[in-house]
N, C-alpha and C. Protein backbone atom coordinates (compact mmCIF):
# COMPACT_ATOMS: atom_id res chain seq x y z
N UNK A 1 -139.05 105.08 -75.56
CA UNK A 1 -140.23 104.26 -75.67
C UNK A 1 -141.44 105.07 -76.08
N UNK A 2 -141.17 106.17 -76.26
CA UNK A 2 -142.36 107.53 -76.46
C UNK A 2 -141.52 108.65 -77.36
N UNK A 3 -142.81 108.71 -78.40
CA UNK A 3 -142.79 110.10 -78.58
C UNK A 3 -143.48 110.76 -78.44
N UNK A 4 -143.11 112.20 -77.81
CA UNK A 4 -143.63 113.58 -77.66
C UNK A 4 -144.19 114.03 -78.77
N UNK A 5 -145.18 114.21 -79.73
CA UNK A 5 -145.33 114.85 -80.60
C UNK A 5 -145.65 116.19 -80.48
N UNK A 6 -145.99 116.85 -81.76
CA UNK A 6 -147.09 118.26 -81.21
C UNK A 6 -146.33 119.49 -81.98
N UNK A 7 -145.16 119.64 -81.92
CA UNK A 7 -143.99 120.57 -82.05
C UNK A 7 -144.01 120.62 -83.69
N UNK A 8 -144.04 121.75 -84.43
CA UNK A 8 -143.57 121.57 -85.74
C UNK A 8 -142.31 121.85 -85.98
N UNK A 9 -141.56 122.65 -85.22
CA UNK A 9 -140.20 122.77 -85.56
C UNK A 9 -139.31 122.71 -84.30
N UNK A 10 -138.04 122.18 -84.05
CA UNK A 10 -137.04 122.21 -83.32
C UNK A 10 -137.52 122.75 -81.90
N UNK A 11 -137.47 121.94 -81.06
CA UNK A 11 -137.56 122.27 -79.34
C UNK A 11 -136.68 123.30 -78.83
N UNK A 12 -136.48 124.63 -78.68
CA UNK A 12 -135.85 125.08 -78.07
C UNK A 12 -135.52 125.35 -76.73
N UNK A 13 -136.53 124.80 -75.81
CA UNK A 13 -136.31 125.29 -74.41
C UNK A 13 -137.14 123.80 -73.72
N UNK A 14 -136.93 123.38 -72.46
CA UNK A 14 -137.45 122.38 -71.90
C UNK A 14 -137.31 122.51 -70.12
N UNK A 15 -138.07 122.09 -69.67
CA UNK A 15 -137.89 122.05 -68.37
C UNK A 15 -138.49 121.38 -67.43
N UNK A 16 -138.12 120.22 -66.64
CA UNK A 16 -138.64 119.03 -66.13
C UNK A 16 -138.48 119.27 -64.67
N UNK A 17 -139.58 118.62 -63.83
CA UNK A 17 -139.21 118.83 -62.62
C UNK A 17 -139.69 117.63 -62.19
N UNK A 18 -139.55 116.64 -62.60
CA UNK A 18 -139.49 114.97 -62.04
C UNK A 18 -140.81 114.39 -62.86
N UNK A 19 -141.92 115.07 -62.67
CA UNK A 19 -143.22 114.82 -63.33
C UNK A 19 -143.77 115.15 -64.83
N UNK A 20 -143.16 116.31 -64.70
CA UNK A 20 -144.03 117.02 -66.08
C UNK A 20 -142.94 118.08 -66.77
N UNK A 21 -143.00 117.69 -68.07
CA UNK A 21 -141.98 118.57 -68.61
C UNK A 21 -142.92 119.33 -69.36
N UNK A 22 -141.96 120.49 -69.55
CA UNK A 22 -142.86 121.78 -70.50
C UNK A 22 -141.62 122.08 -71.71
N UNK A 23 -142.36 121.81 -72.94
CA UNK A 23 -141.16 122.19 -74.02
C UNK A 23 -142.06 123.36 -74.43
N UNK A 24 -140.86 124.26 -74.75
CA UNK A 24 -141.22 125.75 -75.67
C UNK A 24 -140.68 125.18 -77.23
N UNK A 25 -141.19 125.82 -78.46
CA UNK A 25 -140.86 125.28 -79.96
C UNK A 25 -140.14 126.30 -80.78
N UNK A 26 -139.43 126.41 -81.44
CA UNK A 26 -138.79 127.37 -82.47
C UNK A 26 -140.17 127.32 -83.46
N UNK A 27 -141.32 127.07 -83.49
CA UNK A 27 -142.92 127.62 -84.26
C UNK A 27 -143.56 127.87 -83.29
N UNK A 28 -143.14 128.50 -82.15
CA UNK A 28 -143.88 129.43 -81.16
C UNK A 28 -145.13 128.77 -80.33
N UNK A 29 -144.92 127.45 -80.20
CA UNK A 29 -145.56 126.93 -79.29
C UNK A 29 -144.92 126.21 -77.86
N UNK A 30 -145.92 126.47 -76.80
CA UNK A 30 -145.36 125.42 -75.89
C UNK A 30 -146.34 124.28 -75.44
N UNK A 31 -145.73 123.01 -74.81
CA UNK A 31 -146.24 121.74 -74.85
C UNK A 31 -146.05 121.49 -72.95
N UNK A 32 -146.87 120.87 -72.90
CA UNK A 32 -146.95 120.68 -71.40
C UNK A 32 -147.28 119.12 -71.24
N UNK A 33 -146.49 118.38 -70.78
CA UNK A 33 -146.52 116.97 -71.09
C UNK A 33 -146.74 115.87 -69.68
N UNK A 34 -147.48 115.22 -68.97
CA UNK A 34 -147.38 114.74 -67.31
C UNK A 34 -146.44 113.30 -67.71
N UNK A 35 -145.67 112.98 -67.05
CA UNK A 35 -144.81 112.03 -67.41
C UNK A 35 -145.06 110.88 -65.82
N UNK A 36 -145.78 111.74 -65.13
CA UNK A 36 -146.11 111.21 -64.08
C UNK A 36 -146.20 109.38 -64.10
N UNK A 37 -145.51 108.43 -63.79
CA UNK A 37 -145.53 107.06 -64.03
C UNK A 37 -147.01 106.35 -63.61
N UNK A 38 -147.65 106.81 -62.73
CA UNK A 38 -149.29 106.72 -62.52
C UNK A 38 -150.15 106.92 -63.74
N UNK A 39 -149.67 108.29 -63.77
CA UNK A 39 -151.11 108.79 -65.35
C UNK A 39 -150.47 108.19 -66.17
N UNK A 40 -148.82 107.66 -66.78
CA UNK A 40 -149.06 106.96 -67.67
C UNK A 40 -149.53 105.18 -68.32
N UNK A 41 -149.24 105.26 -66.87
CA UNK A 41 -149.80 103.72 -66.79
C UNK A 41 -151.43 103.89 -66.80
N UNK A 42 -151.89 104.65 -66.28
CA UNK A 42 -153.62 104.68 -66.28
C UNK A 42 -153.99 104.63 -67.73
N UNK A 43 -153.24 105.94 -68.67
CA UNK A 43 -153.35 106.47 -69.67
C UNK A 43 -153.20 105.25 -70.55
N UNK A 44 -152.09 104.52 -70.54
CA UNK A 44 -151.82 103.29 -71.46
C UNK A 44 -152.91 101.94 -71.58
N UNK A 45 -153.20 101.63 -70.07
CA UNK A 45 -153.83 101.13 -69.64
C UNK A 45 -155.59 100.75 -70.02
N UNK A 46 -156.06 102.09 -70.37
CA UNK A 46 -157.35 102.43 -71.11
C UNK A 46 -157.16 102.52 -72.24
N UNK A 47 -155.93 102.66 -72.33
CA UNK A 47 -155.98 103.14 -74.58
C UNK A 47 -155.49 101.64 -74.74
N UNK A 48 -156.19 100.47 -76.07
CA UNK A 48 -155.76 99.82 -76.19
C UNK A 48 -154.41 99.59 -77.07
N UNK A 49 -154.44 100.45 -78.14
CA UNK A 49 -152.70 100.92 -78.43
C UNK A 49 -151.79 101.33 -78.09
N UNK A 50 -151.95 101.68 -76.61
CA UNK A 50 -150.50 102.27 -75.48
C UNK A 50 -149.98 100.83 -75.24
N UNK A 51 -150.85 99.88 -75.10
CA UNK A 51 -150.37 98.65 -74.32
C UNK A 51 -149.53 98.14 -74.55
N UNK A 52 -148.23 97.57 -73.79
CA UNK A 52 -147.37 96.63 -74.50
C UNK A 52 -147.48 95.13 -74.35
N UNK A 53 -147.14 94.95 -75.72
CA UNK A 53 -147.26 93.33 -75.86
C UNK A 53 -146.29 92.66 -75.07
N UNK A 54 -146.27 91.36 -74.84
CA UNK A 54 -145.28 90.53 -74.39
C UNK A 54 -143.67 90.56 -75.16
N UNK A 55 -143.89 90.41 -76.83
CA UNK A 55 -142.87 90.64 -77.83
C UNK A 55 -142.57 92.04 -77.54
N UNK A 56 -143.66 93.04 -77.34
CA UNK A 56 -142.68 94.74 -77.36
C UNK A 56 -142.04 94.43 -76.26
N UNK A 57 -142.70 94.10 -75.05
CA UNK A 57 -141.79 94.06 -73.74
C UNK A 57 -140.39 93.67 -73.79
N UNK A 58 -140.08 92.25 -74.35
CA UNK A 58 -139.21 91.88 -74.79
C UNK A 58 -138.01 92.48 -75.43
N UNK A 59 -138.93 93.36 -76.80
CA UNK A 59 -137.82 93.69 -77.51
C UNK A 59 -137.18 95.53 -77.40
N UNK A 60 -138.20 96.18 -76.11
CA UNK A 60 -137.85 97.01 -75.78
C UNK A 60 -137.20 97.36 -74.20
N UNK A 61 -137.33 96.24 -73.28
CA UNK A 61 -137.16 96.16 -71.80
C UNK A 61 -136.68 94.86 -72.08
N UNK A 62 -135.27 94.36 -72.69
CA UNK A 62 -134.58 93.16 -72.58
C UNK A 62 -133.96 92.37 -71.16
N UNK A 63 -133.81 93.06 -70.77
CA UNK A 63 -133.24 93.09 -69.10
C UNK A 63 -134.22 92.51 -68.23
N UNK A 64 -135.22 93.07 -68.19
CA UNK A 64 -136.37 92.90 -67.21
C UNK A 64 -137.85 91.72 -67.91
N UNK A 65 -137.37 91.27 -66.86
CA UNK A 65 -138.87 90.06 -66.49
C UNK A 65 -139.69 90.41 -66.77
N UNK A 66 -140.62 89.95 -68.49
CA UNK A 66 -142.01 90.12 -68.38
C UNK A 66 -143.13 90.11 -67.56
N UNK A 67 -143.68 91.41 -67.24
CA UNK A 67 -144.79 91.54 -66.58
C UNK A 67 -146.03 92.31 -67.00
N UNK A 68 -147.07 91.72 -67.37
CA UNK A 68 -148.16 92.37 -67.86
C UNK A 68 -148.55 93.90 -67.11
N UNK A 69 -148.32 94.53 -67.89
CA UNK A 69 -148.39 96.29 -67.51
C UNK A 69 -149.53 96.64 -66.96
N UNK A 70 -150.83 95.80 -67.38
CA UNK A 70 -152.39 96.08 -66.65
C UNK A 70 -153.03 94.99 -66.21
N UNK A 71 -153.42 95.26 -64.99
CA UNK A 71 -154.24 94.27 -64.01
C UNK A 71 -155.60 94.04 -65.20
């Protein structure tokens, strides 16, 4: 449902510890990412292009009962 951007070439190394993953890059960078389900809902929440529509909900969370993602 996300992409990570940032990386110009191939991820070589990664490491997650429930919250926040850290990728290292084969172009010598590393990325530090909070995956934290709070900050991303806050994060989505304020940006009006994180938001999902009723149709994305749908056509990406088929299973589950539409529910508007922000109060």
């Amino acid at each position: 449902m996300a992409t990570l951007t940032g990386h110009t070439g191939p991820v070589e190394t990664l490491a997650f510890d429930g919250t926040m993953l850290a990728t290292a890059g084969d172009d010598t960078t590393a990325r530090l990412w909070d995956l934290n389900p709070t900050s991303l809902t806050r994060r989505a929440c304020t940006t009006p292009t994180g938001r999902l529509s009723e149709d994305e909900w749908h056509r990406y969370l088929p299973t589950f009962p539409y529910q508007p993602p922000c109060p």
